[in-house]
PDB file of N, CA and C in Angstrom:
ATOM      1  N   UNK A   1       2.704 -10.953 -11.065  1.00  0.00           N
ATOM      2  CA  UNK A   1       3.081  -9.841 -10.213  1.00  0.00           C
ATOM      3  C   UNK A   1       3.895  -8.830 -11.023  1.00  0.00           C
ATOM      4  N   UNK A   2       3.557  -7.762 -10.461  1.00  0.00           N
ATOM      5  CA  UNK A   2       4.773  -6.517 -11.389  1.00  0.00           C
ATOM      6  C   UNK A   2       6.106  -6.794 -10.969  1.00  0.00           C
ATOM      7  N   UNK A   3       7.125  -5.825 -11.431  1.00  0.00           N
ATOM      8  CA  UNK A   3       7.834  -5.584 -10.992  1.00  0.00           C
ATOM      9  C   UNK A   3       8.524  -4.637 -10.631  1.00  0.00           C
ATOM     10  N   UNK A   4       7.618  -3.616 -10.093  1.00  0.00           N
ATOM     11  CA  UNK A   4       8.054  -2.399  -8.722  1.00  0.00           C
ATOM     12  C   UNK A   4       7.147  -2.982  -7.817  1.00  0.00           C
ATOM     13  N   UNK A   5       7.945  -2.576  -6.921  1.00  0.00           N
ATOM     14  CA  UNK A   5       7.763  -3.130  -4.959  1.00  0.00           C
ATOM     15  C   UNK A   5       7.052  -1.899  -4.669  1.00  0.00           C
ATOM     16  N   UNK A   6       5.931  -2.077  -3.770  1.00  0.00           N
ATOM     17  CA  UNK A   6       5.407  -1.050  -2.882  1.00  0.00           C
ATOM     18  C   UNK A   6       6.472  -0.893  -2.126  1.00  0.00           C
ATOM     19  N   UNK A   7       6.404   0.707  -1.979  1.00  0.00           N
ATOM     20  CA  UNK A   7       6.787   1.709  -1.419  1.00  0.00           C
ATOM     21  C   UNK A   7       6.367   1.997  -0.036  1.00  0.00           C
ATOM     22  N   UNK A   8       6.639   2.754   1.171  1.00  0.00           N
ATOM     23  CA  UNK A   8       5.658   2.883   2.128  1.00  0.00           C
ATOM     24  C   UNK A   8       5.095   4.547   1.438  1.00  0.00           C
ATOM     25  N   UNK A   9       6.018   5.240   0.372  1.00  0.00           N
ATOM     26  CA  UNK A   9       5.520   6.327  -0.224  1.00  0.00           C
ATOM     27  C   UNK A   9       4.256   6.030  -0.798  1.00  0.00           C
ATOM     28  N   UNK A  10       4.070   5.041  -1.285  1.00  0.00           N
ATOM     29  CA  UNK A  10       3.090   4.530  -2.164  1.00  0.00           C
ATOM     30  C   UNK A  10       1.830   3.964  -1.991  1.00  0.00           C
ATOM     31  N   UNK A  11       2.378   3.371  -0.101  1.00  0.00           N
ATOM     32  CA  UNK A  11       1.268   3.121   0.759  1.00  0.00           C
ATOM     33  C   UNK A  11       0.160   3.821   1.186  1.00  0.00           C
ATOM     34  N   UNK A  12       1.400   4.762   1.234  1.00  0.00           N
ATOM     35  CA  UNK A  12       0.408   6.066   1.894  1.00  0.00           C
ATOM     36  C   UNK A  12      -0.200   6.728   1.098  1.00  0.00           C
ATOM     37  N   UNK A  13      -0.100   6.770   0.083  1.00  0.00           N
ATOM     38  CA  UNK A  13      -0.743   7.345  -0.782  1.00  0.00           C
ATOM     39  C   UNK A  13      -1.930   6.404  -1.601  1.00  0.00           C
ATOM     40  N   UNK A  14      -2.033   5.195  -1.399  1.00  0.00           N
ATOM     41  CA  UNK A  14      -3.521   4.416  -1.683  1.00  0.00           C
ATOM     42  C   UNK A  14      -4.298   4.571  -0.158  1.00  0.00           C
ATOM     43  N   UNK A  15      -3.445   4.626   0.922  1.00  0.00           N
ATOM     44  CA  UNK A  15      -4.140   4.748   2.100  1.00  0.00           C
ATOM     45  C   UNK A  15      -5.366   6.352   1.508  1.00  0.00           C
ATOM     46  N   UNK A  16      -4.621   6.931   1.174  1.00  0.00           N
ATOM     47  CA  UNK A  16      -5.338   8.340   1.457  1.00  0.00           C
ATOM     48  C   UNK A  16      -6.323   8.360   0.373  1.00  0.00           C
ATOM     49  N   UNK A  17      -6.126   7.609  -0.480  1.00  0.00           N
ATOM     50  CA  UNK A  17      -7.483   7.600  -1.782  1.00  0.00           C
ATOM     51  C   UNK A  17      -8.391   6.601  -1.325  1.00  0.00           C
ATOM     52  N   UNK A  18      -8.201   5.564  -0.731  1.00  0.00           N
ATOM     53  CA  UNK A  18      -9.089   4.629  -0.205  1.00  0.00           C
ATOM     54  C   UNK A  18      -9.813   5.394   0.714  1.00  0.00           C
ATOM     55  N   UNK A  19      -8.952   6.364   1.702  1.00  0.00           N
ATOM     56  CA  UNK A  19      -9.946   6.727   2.962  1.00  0.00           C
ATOM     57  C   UNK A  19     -11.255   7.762   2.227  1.00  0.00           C
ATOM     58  N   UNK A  20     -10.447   8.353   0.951  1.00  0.00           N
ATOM     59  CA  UNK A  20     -11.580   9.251   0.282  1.00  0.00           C
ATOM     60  C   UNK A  20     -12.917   8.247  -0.314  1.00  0.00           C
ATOM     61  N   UNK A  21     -12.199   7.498  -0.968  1.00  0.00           N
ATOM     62  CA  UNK A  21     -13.438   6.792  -1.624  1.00  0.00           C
ATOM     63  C   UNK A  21     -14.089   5.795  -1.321  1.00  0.00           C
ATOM     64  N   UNK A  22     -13.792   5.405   0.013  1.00  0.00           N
ATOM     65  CA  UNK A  22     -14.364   4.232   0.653  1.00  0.00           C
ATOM     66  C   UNK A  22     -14.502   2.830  -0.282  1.00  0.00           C
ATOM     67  N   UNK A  23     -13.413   2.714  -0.659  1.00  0.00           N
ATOM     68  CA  UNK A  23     -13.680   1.363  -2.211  1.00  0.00           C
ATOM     69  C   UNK A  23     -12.180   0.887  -1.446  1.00  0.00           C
ATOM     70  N   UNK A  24     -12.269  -0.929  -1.638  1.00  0.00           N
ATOM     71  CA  UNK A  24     -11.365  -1.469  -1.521  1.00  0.00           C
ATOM     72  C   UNK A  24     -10.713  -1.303   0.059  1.00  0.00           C
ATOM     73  N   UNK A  25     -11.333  -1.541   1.211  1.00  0.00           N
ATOM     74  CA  UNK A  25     -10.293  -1.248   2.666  1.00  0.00           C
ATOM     75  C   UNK A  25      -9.440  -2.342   2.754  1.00  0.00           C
ATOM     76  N   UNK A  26      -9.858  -3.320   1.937  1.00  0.00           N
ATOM     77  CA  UNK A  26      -8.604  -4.649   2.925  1.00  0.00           C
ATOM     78  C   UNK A  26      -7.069  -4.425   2.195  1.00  0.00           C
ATOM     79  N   UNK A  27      -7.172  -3.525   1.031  1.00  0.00           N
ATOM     80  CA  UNK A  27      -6.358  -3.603   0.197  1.00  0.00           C
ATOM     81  C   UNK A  27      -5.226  -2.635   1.143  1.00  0.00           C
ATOM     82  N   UNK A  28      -5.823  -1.725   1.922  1.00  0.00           N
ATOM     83  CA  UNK A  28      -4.743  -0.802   2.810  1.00  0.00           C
ATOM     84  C   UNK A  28      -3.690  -1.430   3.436  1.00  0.00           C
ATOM     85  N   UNK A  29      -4.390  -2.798   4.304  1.00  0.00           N
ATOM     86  CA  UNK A  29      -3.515  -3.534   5.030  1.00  0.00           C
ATOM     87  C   UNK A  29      -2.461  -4.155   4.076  1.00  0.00           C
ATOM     88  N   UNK A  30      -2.887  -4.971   3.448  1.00  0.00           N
ATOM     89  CA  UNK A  30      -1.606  -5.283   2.100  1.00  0.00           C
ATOM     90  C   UNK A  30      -1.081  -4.737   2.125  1.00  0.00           C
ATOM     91  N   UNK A  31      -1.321  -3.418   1.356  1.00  0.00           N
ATOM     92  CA  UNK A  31      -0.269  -2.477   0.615  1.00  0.00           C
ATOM     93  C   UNK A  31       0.827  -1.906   1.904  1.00  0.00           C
ATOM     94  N   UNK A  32       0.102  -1.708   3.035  1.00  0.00           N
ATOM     95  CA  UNK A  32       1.210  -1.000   4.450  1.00  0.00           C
ATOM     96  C   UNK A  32       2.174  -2.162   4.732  1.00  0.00           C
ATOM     97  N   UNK A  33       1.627  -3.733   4.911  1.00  0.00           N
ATOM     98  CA  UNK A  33       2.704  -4.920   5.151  1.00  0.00           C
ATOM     99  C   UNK A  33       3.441  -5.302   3.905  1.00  0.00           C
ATOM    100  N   UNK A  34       3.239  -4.774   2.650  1.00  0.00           N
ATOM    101  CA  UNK A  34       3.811  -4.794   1.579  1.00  0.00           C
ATOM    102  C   UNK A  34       5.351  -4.063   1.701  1.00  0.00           C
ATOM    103  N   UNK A  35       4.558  -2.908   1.736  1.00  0.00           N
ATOM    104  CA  UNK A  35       5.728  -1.982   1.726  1.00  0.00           C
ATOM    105  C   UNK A  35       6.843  -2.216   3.208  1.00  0.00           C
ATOM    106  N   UNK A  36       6.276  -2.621   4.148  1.00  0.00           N
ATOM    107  CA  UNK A  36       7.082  -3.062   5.203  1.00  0.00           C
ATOM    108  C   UNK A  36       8.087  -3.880   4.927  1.00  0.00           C
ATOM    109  N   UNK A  37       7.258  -4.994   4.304  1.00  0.00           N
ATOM    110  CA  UNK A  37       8.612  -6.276   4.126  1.00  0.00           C
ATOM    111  C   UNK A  37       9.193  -5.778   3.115  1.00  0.00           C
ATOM    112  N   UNK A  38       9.083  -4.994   1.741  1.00  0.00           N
ATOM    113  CA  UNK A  38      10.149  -4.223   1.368  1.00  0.00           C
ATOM    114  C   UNK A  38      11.259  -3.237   1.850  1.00  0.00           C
ATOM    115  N   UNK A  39      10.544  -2.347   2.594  1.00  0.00           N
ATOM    116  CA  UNK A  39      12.065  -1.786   3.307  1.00  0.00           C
ATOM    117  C   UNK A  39      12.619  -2.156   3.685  1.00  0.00           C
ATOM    118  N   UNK A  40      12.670  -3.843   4.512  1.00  0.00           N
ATOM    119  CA  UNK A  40      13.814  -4.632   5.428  1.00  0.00           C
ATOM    120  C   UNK A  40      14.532  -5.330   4.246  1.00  0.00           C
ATOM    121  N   UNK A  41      14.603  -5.268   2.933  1.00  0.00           N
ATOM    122  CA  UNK A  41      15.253  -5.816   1.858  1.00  0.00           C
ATOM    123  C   UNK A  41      16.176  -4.943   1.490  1.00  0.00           C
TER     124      UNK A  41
END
């Protein structure tokens, strides 16, 4: 694993390249509950 934490800045911003390129959708959900359980830290 890296070590920088998704962002919800960061979320949103694979959200919006995924919705362009239709590649990778399950990865949206990750990355949005990613960044969730990071902000409560």
């Amino acid at each position: 694993m890296g070590k920088n934490k998704m962002t919800s800045k960061a979320a949103r911003r694979i959200q919006s390249h995924e919705d362009r390129t239709g590649k990778n959708q399950g990865f949206k959900s990750r990355a949005q509950s990613s960044a969730a359980k990071n902000s409560k830290k």
